[in-house]
N, C-alpha and C. Protein backbone atom coordinates (compact mmCIF):
# COMPACT_ATOMS: atom_id res chain seq x y z
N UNK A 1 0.86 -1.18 0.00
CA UNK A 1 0.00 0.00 0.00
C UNK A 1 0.90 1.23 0.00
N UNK A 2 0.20 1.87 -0.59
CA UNK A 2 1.11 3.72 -0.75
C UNK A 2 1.30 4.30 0.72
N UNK A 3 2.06 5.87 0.72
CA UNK A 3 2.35 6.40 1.65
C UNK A 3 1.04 7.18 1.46
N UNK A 4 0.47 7.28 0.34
CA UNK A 4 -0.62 8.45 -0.14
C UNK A 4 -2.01 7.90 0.79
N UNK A 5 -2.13 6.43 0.57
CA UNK A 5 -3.16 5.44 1.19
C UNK A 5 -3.45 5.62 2.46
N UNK A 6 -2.14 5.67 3.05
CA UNK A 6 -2.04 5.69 4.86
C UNK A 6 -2.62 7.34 5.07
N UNK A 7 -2.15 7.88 4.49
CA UNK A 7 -2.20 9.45 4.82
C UNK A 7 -3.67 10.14 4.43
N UNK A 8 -4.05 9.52 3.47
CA UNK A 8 -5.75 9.94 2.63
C UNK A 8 -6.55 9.26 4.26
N UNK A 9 -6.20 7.88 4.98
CA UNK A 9 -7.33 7.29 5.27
C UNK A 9 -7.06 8.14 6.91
N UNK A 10 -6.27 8.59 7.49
CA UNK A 10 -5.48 9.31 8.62
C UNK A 10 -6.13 10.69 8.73
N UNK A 11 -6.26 11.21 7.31
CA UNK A 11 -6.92 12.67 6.67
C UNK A 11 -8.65 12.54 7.09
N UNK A 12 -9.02 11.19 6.49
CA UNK A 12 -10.18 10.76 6.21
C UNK A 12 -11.08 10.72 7.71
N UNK A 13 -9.89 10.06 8.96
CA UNK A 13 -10.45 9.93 10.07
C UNK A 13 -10.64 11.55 10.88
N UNK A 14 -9.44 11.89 10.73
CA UNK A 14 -9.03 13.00 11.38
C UNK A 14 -10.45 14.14 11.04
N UNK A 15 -11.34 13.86 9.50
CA UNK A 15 -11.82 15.16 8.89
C UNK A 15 -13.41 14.62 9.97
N UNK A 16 -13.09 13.24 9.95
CA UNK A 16 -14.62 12.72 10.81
C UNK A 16 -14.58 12.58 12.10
N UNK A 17 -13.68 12.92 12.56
CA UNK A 17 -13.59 13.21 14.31
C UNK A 17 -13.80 15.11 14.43
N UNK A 18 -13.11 15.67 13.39
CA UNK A 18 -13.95 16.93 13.28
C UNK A 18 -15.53 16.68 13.19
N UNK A 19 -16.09 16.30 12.73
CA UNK A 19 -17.54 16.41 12.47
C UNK A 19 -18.39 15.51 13.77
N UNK A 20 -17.63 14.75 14.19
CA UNK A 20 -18.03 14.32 15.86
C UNK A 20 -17.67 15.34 16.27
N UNK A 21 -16.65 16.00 16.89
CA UNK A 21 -16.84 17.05 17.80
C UNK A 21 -17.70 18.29 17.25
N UNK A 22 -18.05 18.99 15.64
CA UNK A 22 -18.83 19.72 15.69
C UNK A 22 -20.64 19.32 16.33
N UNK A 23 -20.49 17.92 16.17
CA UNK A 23 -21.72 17.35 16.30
C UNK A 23 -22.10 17.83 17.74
N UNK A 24 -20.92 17.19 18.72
CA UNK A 24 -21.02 17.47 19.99
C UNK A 24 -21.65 18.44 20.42
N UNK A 25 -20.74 19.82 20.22
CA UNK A 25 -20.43 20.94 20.71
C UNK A 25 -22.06 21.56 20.16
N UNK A 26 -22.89 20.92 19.24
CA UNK A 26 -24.21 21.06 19.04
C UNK A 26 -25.09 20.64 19.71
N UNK A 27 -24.72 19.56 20.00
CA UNK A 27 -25.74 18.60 21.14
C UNK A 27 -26.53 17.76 20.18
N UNK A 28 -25.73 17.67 18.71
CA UNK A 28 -26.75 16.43 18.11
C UNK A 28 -26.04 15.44 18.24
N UNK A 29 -26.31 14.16 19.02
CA UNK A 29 -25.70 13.31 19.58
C UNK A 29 -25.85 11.93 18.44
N UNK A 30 -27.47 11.97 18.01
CA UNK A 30 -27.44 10.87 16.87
C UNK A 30 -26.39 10.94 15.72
N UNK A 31 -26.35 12.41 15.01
CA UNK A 31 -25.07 12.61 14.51
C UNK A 31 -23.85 11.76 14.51
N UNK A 32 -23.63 12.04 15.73
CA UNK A 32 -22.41 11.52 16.77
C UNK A 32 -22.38 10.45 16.38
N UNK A 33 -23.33 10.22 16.87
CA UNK A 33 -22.92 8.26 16.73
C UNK A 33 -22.99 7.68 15.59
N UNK A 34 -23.81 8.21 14.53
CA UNK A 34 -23.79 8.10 13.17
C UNK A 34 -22.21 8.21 12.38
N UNK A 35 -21.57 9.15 12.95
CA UNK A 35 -20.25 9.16 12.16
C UNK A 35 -19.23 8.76 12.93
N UNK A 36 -19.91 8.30 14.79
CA UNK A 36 -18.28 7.11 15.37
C UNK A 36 -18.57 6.07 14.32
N UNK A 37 -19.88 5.61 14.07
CA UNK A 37 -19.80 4.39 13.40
C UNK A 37 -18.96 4.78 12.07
N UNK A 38 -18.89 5.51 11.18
CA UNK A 38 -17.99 5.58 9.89
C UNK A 38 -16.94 5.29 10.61
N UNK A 39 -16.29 5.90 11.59
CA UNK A 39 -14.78 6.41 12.11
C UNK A 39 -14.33 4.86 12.27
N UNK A 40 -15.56 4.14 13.35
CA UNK A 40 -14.86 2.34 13.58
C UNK A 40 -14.62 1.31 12.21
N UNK A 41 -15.88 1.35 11.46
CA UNK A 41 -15.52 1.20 10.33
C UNK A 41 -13.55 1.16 9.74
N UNK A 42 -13.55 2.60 9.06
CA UNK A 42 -12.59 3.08 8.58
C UNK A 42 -11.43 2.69 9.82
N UNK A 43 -11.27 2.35 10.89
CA UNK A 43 -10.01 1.96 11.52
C UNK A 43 -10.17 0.62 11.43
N UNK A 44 -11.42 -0.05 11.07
CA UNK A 44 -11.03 -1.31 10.68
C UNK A 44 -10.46 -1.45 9.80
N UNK A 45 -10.56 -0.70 8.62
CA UNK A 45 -9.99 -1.48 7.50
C UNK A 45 -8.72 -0.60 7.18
N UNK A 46 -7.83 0.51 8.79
CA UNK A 46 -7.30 0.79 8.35
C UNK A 46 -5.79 0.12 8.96
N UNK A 47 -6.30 -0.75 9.74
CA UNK A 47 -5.22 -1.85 10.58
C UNK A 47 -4.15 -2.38 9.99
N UNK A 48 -4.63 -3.11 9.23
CA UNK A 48 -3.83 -3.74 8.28
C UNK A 48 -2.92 -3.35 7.75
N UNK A 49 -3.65 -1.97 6.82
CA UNK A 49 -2.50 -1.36 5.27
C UNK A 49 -2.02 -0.63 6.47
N UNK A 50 -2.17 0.36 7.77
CA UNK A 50 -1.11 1.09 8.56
C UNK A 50 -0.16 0.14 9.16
N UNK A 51 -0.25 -1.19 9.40
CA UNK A 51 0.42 -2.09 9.94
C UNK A 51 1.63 -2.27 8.71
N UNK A 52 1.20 -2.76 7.34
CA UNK A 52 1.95 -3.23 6.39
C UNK A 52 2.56 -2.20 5.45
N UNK A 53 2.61 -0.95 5.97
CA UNK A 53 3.16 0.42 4.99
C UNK A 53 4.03 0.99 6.06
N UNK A 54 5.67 0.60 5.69
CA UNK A 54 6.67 1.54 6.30
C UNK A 54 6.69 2.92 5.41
N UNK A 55 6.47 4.10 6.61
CA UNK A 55 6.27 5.36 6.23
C UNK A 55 8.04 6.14 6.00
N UNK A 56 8.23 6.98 4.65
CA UNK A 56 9.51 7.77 5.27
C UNK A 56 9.38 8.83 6.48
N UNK A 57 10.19 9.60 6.74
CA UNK A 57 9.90 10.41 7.63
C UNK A 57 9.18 11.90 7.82
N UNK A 58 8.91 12.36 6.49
CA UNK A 58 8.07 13.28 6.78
C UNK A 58 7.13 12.78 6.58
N UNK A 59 6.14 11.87 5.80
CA UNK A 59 5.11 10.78 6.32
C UNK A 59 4.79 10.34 7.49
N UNK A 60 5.88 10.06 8.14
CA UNK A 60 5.24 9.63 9.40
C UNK A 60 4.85 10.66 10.51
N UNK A 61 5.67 12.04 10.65
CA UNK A 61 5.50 13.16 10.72
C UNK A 61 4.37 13.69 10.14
N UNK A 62 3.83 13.73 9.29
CA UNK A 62 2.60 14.32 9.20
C UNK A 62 1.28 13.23 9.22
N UNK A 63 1.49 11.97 9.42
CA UNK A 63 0.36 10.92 10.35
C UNK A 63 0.70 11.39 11.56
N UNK A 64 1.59 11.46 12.56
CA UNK A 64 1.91 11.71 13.78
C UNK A 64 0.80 13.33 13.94
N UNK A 65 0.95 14.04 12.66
CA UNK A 65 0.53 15.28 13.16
C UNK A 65 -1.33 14.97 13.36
N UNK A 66 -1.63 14.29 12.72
CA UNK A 66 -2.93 13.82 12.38
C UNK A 66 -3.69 12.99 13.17
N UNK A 67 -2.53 12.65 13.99
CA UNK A 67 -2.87 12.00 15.31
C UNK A 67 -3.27 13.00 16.20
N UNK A 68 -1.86 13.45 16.22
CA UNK A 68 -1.97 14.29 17.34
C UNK A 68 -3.82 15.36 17.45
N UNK A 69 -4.38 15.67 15.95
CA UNK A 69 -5.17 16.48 15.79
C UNK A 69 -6.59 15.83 15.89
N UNK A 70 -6.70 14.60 15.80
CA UNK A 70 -7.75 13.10 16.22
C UNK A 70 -7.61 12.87 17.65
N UNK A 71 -6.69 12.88 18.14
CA UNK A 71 -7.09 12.81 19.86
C UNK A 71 -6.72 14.09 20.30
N UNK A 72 -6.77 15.13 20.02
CA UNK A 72 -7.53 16.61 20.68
C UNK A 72 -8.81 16.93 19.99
N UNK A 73 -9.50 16.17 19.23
CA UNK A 73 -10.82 16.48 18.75
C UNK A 73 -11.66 14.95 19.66
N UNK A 74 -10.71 14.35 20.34
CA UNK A 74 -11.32 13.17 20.91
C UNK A 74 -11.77 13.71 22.08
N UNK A 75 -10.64 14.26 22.44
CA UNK A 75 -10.10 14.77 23.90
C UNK A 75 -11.56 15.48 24.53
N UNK A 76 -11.61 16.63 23.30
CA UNK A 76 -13.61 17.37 23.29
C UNK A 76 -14.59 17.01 23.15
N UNK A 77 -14.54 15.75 22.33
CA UNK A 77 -15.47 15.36 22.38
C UNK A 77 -15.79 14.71 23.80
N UNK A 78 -14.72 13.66 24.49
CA UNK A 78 -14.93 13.19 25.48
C UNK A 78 -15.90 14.77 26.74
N UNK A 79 -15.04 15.40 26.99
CA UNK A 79 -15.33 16.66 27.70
C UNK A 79 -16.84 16.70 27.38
N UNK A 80 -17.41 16.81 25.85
CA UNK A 80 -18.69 17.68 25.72
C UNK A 80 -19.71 16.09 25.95
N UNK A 81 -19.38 15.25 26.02
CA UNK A 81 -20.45 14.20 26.46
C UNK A 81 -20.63 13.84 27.67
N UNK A 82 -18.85 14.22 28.32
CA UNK A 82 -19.16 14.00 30.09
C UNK A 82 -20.05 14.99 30.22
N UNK A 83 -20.01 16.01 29.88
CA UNK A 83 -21.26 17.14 30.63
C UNK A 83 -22.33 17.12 30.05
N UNK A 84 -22.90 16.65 28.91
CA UNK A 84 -24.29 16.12 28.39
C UNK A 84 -24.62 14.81 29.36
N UNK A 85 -23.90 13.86 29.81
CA UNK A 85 -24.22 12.73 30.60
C UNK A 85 -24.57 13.12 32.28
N UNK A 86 -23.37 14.01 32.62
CA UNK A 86 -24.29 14.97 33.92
C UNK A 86 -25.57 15.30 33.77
N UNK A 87 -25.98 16.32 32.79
CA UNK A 87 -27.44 16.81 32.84
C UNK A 87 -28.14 15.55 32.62
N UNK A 88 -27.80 14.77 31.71
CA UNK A 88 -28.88 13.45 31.39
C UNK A 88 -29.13 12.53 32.90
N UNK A 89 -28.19 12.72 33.23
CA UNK A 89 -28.52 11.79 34.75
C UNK A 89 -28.82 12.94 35.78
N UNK A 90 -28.87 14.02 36.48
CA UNK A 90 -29.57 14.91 37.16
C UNK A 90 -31.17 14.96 36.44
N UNK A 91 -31.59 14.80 35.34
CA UNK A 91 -32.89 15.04 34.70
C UNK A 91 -33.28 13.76 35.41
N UNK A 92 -32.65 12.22 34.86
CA UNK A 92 -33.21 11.26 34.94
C UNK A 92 -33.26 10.86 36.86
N UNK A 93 -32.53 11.85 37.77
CA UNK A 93 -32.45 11.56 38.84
C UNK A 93 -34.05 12.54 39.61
N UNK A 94 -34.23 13.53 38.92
CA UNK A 94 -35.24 14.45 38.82
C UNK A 94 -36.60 13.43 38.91
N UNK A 95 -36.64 12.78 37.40
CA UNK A 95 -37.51 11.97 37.13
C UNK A 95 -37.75 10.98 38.43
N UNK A 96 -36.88 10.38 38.73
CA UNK A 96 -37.04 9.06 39.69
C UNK A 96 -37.70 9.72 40.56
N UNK A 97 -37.25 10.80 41.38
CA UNK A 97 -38.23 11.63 42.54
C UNK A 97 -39.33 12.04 42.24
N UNK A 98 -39.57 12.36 41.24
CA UNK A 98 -41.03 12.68 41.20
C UNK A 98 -42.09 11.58 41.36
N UNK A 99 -41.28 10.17 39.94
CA UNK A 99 -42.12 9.09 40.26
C UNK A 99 -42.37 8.83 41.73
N UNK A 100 -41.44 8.72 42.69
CA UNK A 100 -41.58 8.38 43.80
C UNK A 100 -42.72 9.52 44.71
N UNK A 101 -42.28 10.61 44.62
CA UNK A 101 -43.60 11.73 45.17
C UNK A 101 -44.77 11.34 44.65
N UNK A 102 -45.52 10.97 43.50
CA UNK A 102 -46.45 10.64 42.77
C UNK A 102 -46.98 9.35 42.99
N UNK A 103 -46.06 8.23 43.43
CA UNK A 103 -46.56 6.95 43.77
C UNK A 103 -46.79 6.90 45.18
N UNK A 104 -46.78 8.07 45.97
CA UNK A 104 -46.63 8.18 47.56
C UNK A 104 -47.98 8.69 48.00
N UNK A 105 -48.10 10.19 46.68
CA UNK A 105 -49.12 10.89 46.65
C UNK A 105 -50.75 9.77 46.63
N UNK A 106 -50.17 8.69 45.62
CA UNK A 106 -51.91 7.64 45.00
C UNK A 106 -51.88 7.12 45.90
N UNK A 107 -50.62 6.41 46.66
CA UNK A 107 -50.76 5.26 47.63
C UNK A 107 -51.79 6.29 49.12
N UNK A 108 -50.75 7.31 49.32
CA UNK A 108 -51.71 8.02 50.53
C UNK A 108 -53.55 7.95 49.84
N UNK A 109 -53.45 8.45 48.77
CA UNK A 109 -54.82 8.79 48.67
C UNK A 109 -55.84 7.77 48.22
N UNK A 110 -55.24 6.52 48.46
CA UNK A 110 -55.94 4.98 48.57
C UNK A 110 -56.76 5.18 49.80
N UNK A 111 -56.01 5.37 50.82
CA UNK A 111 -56.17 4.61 52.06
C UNK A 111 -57.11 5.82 53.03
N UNK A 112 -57.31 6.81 52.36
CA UNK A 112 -57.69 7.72 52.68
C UNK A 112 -59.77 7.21 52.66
């Protein structure tokens, strides 16, 4: 496989971990998961040919840079879902109390 191959599919991930974190930083989350799935995909099939393609050195230098620019778009994304998963569990902790006030409220007003 080419040096062009490794570097197009590195480009390819790097341009779709941008579009997960714009997704994020929106709060469209189906998005999200719509294009981790491309991203797992594409590192599947990119195992192999990155395994079996010795890079020269400014090649590997500019995958290295592409890395580096895929896990600081990871890095945010992680950040913007820990704090969507806070509010999602304070809402859903919200929810549980109420059910419970509400099933307290019918039960009292059974026996009444």
């Amino acid at each position: 496989m080419s040096f062009a191959q490794v570097i197009e599919n590195y480009e390819i991930l790097a341009a779709l971990t941008a579009q997960m974190r714009k997704a994020a930083e929106h709060g469209n989350w189906e998005e999200l998961i719509s294009i981790e799935k491309q991203c797992d995909s594409l590192l599947a099939s990119m195992k192999k040919i990155d395994a079996e393609t010795n890079l020269d050195e400014s090649t590997r230098r500019h995958k290295n840079q592409l890395i580096q620019k895929i896990l600081a778009d990871e890095d945010e994304i992680r950040g913007l879902t820990h704090d969507w998963m806070e509010q999602l569990e304070k809402l859903l902790q919200s929810n549980i109390q109420e059910q419970r006030l509400y099933r307290t409220y019918v039960n009292n007003e059974l026996y009444k």
